[in-house]
N, C-alpha and C. Protein backbone atom coordinates (compact mmCIF):
# COMPACT_ATOMS: atom_id res chain seq x y z
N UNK A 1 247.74 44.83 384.72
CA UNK A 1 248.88 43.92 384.63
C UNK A 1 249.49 44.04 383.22
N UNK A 2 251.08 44.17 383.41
CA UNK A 2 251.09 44.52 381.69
C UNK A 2 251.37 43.02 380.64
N UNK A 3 251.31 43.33 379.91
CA UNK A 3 251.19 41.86 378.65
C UNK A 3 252.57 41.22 379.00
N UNK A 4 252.07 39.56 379.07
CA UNK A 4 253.20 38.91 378.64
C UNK A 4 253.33 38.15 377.73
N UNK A 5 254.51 37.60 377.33
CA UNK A 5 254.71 36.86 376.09
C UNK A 5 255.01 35.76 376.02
N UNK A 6 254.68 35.20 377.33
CA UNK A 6 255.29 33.60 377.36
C UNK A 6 253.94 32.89 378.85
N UNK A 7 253.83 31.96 379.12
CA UNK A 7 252.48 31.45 379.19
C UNK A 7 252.65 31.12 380.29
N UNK A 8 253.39 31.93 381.25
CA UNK A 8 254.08 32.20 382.71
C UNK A 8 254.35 33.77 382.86
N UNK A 9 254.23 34.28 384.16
CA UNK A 9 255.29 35.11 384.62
C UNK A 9 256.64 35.11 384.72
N UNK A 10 256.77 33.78 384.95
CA UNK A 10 257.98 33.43 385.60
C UNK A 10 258.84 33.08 383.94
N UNK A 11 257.89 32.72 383.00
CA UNK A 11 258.65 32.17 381.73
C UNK A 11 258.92 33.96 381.36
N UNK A 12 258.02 34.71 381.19
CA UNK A 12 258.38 35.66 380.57
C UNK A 12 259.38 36.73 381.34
N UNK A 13 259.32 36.83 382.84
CA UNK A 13 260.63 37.21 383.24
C UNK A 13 261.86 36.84 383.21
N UNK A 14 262.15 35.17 382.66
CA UNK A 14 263.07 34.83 382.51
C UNK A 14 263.76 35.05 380.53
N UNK A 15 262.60 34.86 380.30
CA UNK A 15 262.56 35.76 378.44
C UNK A 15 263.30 36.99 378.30
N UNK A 16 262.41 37.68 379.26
CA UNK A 16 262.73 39.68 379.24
C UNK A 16 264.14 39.28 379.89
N UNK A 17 264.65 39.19 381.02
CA UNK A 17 266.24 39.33 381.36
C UNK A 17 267.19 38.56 380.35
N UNK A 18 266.72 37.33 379.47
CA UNK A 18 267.65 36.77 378.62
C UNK A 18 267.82 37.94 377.31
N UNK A 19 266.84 38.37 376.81
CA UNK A 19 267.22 39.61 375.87
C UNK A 19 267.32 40.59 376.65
N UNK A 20 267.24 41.10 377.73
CA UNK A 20 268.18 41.95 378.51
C UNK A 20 269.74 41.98 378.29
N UNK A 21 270.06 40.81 378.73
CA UNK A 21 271.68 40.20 378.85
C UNK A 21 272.28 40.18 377.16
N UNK A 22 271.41 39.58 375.98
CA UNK A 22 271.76 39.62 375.14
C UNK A 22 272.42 41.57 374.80
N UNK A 23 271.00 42.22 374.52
CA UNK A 23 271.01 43.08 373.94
C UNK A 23 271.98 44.05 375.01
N UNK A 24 272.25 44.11 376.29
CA UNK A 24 273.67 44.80 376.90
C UNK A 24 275.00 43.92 375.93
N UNK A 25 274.74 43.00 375.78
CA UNK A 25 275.89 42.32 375.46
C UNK A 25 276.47 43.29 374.00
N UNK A 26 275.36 43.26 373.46
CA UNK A 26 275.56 43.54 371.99
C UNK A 26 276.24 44.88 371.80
N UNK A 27 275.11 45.72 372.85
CA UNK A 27 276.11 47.33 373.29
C UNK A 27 277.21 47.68 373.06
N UNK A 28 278.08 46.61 374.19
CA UNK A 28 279.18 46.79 374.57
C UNK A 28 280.04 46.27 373.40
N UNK A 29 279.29 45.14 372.72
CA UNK A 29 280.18 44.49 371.53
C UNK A 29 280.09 45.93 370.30
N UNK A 30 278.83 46.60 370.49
CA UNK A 30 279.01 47.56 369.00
C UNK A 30 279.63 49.00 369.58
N UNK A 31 279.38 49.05 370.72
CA UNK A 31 279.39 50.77 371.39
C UNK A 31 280.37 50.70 372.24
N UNK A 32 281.19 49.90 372.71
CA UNK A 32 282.17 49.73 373.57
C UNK A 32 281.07 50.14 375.03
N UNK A 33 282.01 49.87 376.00
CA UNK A 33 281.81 49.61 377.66
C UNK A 33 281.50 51.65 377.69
N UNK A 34 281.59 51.78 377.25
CA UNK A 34 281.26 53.51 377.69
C UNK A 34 279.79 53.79 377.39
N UNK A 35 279.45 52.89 376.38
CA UNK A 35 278.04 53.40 375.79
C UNK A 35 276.89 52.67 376.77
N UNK A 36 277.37 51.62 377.65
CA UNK A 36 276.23 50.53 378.65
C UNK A 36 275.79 51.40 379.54
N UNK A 37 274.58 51.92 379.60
CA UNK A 37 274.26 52.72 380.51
C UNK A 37 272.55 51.63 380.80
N UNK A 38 271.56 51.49 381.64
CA UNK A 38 270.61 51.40 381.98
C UNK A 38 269.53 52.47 381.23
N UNK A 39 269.61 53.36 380.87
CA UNK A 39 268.57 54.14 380.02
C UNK A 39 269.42 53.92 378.44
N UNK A 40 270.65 53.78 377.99
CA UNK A 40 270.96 53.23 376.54
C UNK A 40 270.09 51.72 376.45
N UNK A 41 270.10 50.83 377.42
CA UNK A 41 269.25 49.79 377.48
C UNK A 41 268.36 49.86 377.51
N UNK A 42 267.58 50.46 378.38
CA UNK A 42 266.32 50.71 378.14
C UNK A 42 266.04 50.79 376.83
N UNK A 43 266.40 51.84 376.13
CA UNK A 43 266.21 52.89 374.82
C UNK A 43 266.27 51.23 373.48
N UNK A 44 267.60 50.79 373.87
CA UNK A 44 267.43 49.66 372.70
C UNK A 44 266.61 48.47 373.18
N UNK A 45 266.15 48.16 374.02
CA UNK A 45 265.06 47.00 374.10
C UNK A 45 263.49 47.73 374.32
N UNK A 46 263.14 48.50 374.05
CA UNK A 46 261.95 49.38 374.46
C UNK A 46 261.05 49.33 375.97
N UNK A 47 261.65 49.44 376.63
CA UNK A 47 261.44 49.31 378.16
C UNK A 47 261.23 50.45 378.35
N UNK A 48 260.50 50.97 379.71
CA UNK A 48 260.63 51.52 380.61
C UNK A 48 262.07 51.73 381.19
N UNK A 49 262.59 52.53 381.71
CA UNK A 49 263.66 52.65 383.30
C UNK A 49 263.06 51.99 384.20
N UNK A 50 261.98 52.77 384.81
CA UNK A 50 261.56 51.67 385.59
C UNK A 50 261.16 50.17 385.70
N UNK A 51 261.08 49.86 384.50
CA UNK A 51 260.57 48.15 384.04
C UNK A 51 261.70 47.87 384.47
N UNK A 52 263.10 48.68 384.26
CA UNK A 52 264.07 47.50 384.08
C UNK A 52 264.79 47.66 385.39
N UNK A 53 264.65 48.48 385.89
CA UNK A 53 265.11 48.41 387.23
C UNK A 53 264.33 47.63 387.89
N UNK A 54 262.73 46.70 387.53
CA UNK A 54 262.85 45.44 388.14
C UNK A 54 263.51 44.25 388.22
N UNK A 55 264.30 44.82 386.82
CA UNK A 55 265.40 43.73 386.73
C UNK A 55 267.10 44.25 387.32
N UNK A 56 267.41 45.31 387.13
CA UNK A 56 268.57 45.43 387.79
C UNK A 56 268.54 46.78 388.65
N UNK A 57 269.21 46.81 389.33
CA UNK A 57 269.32 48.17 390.49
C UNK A 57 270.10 49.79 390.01
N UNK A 58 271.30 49.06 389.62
CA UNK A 58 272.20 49.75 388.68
C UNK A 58 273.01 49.34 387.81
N UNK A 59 274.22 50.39 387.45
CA UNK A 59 274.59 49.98 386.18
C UNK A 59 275.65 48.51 386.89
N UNK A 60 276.36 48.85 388.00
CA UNK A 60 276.62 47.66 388.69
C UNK A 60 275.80 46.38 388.23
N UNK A 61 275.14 45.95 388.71
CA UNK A 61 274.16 45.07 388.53
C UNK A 61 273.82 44.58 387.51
N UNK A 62 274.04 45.24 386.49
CA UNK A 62 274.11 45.04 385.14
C UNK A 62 275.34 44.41 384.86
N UNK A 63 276.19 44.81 384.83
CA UNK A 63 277.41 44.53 384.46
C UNK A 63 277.61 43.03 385.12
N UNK A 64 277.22 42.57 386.62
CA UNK A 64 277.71 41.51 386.90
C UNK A 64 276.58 40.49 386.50
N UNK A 65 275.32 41.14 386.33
CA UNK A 65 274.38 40.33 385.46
C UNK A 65 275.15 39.67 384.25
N UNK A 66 275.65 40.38 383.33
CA UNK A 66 276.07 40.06 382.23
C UNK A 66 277.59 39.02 382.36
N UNK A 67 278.19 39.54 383.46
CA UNK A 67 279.06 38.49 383.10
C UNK A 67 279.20 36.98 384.21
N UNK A 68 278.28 37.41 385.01
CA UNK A 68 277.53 36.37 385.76
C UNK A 68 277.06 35.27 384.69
N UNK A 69 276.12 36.01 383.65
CA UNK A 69 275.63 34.88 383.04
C UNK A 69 277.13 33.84 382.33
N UNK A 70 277.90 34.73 381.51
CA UNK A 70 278.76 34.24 380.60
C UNK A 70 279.92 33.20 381.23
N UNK A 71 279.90 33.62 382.49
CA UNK A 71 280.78 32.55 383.35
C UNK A 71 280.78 31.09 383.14
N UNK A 72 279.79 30.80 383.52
CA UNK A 72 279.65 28.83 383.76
C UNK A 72 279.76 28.87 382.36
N UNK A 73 279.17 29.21 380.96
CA UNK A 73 279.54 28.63 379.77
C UNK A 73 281.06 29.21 379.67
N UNK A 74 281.63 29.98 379.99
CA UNK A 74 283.17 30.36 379.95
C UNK A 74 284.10 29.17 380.68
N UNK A 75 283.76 28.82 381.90
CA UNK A 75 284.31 27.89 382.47
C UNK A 75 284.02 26.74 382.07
N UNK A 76 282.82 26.10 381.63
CA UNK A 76 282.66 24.77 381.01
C UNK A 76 283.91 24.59 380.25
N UNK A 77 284.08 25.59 378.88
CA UNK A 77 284.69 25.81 377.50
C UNK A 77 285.93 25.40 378.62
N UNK A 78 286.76 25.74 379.36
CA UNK A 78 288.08 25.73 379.89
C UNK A 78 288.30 23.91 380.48
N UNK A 79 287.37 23.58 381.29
CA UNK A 79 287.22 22.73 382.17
C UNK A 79 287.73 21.01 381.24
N UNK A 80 286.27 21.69 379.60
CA UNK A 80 286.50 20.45 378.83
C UNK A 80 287.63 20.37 377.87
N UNK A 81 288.40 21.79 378.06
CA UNK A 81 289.99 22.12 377.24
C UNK A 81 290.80 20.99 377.81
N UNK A 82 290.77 21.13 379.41
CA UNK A 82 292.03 20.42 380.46
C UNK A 82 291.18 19.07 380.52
N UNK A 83 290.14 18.75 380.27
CA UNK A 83 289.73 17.52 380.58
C UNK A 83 290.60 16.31 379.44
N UNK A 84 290.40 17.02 377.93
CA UNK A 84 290.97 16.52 377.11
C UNK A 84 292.44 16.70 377.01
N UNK A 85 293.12 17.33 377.62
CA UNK A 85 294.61 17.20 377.56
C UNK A 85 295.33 16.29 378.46
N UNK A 86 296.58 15.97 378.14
CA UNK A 86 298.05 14.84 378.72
C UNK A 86 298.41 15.47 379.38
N UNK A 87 299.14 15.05 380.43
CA UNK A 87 299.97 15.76 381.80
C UNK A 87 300.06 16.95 381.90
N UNK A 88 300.71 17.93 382.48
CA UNK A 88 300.96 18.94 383.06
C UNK A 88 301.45 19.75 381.33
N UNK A 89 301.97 19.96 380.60
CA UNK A 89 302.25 20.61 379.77
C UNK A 89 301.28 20.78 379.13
N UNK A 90 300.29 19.92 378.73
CA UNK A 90 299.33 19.52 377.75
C UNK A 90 298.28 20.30 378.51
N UNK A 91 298.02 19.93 380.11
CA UNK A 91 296.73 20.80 380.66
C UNK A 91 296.74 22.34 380.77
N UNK A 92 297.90 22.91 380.95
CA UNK A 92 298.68 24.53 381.10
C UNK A 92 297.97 24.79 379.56
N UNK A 93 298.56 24.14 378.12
CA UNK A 93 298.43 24.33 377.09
C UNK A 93 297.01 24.41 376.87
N UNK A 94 296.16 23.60 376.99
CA UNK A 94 294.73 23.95 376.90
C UNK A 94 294.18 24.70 377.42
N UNK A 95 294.83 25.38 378.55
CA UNK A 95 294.20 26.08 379.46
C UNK A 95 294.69 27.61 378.84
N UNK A 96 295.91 27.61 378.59
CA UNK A 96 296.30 28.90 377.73
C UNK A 96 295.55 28.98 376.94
N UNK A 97 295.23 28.13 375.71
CA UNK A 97 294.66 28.42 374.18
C UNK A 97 293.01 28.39 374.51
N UNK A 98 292.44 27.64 375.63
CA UNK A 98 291.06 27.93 375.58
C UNK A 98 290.37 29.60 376.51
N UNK A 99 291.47 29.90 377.17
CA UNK A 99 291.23 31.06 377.86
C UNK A 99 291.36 32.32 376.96
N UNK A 100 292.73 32.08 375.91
CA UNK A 100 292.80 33.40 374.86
C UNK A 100 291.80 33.17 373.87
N UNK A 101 291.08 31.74 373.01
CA UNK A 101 290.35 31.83 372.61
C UNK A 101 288.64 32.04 372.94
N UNK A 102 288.69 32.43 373.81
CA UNK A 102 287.32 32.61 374.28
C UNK A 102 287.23 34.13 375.27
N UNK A 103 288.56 34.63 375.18
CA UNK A 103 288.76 36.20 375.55
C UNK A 103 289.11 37.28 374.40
N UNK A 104 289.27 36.04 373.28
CA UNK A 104 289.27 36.93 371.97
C UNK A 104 287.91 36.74 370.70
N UNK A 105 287.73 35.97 371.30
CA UNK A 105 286.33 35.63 370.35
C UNK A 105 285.23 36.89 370.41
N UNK A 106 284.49 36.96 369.22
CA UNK A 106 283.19 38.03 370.14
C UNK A 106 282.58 37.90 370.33
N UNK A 107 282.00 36.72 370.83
CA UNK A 107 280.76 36.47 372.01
C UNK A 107 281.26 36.83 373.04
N UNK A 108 282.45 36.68 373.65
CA UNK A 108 282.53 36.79 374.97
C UNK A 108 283.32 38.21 375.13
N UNK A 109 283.64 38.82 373.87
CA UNK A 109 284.03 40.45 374.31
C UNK A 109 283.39 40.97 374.83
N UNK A 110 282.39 41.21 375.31
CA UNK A 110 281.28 42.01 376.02
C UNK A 110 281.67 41.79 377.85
N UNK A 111 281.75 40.15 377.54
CA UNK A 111 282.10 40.02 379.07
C UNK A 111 283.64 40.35 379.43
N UNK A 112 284.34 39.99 379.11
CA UNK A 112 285.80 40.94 379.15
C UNK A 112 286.02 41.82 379.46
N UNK A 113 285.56 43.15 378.49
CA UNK A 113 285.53 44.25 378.70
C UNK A 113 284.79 44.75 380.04
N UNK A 114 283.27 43.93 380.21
CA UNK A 114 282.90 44.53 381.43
C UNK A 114 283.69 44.03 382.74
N UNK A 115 284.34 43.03 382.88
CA UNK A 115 285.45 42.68 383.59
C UNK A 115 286.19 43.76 384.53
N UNK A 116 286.53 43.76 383.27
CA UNK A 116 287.70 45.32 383.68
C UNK A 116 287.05 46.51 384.00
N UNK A 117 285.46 46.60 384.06
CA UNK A 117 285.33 47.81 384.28
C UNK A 117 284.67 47.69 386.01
N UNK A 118 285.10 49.62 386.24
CA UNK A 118 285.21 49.77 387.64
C UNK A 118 283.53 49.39 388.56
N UNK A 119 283.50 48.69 389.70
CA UNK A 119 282.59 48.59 389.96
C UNK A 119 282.78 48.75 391.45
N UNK A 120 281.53 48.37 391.65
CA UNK A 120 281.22 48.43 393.50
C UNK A 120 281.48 46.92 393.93
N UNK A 121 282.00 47.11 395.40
CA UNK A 121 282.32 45.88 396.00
C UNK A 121 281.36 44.31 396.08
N UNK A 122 280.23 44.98 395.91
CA UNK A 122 279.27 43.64 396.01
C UNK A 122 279.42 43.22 394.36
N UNK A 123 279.03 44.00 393.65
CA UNK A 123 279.15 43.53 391.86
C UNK A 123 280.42 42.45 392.20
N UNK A 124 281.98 43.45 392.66
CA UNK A 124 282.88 42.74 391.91
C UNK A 124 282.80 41.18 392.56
N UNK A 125 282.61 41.29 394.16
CA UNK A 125 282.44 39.94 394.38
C UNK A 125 281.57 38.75 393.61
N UNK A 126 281.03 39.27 393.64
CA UNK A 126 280.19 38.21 392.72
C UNK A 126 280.89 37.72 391.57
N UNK A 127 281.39 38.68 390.74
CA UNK A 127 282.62 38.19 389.58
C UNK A 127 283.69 37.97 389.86
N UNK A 128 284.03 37.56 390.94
CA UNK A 128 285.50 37.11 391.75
C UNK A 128 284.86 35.58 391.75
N UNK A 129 283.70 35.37 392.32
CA UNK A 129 283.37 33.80 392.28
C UNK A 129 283.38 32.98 391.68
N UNK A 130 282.64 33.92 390.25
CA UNK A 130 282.55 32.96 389.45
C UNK A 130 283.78 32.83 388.28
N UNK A 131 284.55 33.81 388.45
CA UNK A 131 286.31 34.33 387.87
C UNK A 131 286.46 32.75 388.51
N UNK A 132 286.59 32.36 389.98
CA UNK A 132 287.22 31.28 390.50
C UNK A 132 286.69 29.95 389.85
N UNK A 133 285.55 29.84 389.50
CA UNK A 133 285.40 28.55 388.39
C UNK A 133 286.42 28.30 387.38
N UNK A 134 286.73 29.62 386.55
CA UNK A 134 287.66 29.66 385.46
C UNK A 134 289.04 29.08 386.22
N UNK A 135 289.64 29.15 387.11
CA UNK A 135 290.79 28.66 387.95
C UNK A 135 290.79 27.42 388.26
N UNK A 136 289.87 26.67 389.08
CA UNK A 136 289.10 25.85 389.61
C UNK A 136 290.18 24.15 388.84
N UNK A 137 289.72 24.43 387.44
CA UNK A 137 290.45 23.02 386.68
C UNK A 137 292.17 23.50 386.13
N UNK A 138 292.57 24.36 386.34
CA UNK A 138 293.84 24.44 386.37
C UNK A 138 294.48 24.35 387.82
N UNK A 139 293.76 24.94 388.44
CA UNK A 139 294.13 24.79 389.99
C UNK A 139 294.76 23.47 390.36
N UNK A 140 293.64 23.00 389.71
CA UNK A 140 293.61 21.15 390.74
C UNK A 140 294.30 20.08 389.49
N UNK A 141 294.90 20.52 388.19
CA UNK A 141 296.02 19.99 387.61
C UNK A 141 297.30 20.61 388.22
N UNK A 142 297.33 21.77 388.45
CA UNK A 142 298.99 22.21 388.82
C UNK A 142 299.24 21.19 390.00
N UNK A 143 297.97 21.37 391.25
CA UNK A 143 298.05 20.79 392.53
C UNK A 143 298.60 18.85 392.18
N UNK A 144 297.67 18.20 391.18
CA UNK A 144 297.80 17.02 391.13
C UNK A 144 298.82 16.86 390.53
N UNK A 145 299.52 18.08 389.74
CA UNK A 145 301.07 17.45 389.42
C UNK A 145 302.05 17.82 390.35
N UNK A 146 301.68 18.24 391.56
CA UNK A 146 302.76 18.45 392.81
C UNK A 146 303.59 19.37 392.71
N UNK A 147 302.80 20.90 391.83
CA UNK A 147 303.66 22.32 391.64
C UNK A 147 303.18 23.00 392.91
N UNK A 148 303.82 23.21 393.56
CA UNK A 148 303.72 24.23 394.74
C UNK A 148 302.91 25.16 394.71
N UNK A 149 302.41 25.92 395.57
CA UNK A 149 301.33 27.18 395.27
C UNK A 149 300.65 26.88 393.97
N UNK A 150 299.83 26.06 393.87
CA UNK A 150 298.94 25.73 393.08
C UNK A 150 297.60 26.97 392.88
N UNK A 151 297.33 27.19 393.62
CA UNK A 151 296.51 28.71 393.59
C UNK A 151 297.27 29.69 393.04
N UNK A 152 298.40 30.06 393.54
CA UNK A 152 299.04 31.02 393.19
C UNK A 152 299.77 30.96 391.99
N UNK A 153 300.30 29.83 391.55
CA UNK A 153 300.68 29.63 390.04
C UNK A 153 299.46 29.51 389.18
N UNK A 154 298.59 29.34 389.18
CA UNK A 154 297.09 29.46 388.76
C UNK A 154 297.01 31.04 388.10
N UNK A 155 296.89 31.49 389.18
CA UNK A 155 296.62 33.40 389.35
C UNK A 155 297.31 33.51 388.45
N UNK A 156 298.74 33.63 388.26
CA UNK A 156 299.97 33.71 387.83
C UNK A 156 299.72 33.59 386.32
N UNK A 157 299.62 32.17 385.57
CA UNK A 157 299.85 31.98 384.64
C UNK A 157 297.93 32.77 383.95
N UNK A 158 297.28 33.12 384.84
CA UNK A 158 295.58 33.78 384.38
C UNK A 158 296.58 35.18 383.94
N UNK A 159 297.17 35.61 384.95
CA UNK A 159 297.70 36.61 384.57
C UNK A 159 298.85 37.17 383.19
N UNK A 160 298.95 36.50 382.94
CA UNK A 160 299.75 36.15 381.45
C UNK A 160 298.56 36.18 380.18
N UNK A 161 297.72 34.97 380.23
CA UNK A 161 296.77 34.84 379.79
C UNK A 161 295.63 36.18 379.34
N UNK A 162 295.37 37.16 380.65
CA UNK A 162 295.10 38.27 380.49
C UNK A 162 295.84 39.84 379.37
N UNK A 163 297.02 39.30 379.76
CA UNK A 163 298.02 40.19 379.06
C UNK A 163 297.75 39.73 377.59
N UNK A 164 298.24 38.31 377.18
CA UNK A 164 297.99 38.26 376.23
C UNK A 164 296.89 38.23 375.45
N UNK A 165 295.71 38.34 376.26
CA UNK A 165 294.58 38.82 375.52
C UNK A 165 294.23 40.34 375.14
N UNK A 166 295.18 41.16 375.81
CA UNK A 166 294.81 42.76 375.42
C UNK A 166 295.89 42.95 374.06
N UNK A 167 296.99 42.25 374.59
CA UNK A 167 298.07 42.55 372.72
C UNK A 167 297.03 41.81 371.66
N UNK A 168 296.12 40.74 371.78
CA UNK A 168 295.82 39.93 371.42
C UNK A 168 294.60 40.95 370.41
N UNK A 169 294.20 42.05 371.06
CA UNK A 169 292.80 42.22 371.04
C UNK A 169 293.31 44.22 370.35
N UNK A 170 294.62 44.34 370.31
CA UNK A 170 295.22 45.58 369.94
C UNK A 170 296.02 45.09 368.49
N UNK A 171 296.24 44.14 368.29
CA UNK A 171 297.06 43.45 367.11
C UNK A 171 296.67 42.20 366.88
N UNK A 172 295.58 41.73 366.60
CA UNK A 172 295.17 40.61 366.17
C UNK A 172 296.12 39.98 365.24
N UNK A 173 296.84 40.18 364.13
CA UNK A 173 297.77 39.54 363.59
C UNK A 173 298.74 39.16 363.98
N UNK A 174 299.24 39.47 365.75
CA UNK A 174 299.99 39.02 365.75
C UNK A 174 299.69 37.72 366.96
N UNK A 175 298.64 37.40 366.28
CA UNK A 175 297.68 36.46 367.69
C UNK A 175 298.38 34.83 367.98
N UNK A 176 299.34 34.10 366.56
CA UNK A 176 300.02 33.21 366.75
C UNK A 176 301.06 33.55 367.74
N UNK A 177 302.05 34.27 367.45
CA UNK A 177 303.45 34.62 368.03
C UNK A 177 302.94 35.25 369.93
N UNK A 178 301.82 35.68 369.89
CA UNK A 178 301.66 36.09 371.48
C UNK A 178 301.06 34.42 372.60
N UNK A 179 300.63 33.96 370.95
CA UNK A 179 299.99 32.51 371.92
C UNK A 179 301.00 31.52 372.35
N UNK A 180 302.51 31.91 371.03
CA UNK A 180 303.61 31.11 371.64
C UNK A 180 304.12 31.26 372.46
N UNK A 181 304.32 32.62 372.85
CA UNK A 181 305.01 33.30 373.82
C UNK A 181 304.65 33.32 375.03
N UNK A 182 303.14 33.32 375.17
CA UNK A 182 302.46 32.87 376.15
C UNK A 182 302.68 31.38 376.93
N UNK A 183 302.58 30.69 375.63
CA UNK A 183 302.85 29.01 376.53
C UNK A 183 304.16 29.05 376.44
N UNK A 184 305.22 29.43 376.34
CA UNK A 184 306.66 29.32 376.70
C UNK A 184 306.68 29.85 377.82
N UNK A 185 306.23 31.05 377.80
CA UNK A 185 306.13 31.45 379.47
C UNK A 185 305.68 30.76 380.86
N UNK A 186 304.59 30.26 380.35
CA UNK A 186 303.73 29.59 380.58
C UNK A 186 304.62 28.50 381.51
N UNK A 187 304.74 27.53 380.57
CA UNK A 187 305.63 26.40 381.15
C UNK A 187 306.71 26.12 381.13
N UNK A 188 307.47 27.02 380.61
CA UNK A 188 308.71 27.07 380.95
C UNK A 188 309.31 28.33 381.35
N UNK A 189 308.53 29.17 382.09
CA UNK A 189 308.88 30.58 382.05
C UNK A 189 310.60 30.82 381.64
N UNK A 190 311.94 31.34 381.58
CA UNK A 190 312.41 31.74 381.01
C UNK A 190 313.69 30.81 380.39
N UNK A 191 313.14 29.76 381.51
CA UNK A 191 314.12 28.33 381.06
C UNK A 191 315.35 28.34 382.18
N UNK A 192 315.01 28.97 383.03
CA UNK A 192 316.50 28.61 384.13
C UNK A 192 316.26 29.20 384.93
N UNK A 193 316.31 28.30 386.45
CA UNK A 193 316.28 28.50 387.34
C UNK A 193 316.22 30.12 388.13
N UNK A 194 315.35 31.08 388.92
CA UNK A 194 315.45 31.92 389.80
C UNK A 194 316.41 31.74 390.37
N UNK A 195 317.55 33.13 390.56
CA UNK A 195 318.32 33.03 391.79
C UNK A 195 318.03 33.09 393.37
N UNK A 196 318.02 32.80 394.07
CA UNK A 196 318.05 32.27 395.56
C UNK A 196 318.71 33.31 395.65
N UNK A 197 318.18 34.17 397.13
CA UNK A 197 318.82 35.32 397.50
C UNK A 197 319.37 34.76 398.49
């Protein structure tokens, strides 16, 4: 039986996958998303391949490991943004500034980046779910202020949010002027009415 370090199985498998998750994290934060491989992991936590493929299957698996974990504390951070904000301008606004600040921060670059990267259908589902937490408290402010397609203006304004986290993350100096531009968009997208075809 090989050694453990915590006064359980169950404590020390939950030990080994938390510096698992850390030390992928760190990877991707020092080596970018190209360098996360399952034997680069291995190599920096001193594992086996096979040890750690008791913990994940592939590099899939990894990846939604990692941002599986970062989710619920990603969504908390959002949830208690809109909890503390005033009506509909005020909740959009928290929801903009806590989504770019926590997609530009570097704790959570690791999960970002693996975001975007290509995976298999079961991985991505799983990060579609918990993506929908992050929605979840903007959703149900757009809905309670009686904006139409509340899901879909949701998506919408994530999608902005996204954008402005890659200028955000290519020109950091210009991180005020994209955050304004963002919530102008945001809630007032261009200031006058769509034409009606």
């Amino acid at each position: 039986m090989p050694k453990i370090s915590e006064a359980t199985v169950a404590e020390h498998r939950a030990r080994q996958l938390r510096n698992l998750l850390d030390a992928a994290r760190a990877l991707v934060a020092e080596e970018g998303i190209e360098a996360l491989s399952l034997a680069a992991l291995a190599r920096r936590v001193g594992l086996s391949r096979p040890s750690l493929y008791e913990y994940f299957r592939s590099k899939d698996d990894l990846v939604a490991a990692v941002v599986g974990d970062e989710l619920p504390r990603w969504a908390a951070v959002v949830e208690g943004a809109l909890n503390g904000a005033e009506g509909l301008d005020g909740k959009v606004e928290a929801y903009v500034r806590a989504q770019l600040e926590v997609m530009t921060d570097g704790r959570h670059a690791a999960a970002v980046a693996l975001v975007e990267h290509a995976l298999a259908e079961p991985a991505l589902e799983r990060i579609r779910v918990g993506h929908a937490q992050l929605l979840r408290p903007l959703v149900a402010a757009l809905a309670e202020a009686g904006v139409p397609e509340p899901a879909l203006r949701a998506e919408l304004i994530q999608g902005l949010v996204d954008a402005a986290a890659r200028i955000v993350q290519r020109d950091p100096a210009d991180a005020d002027a994209v955050v304004g531009g963002t919530l102008a968009q945001a809630i007032r997208g261009l200031g006058r009415e769509p034409r009606r075809s």
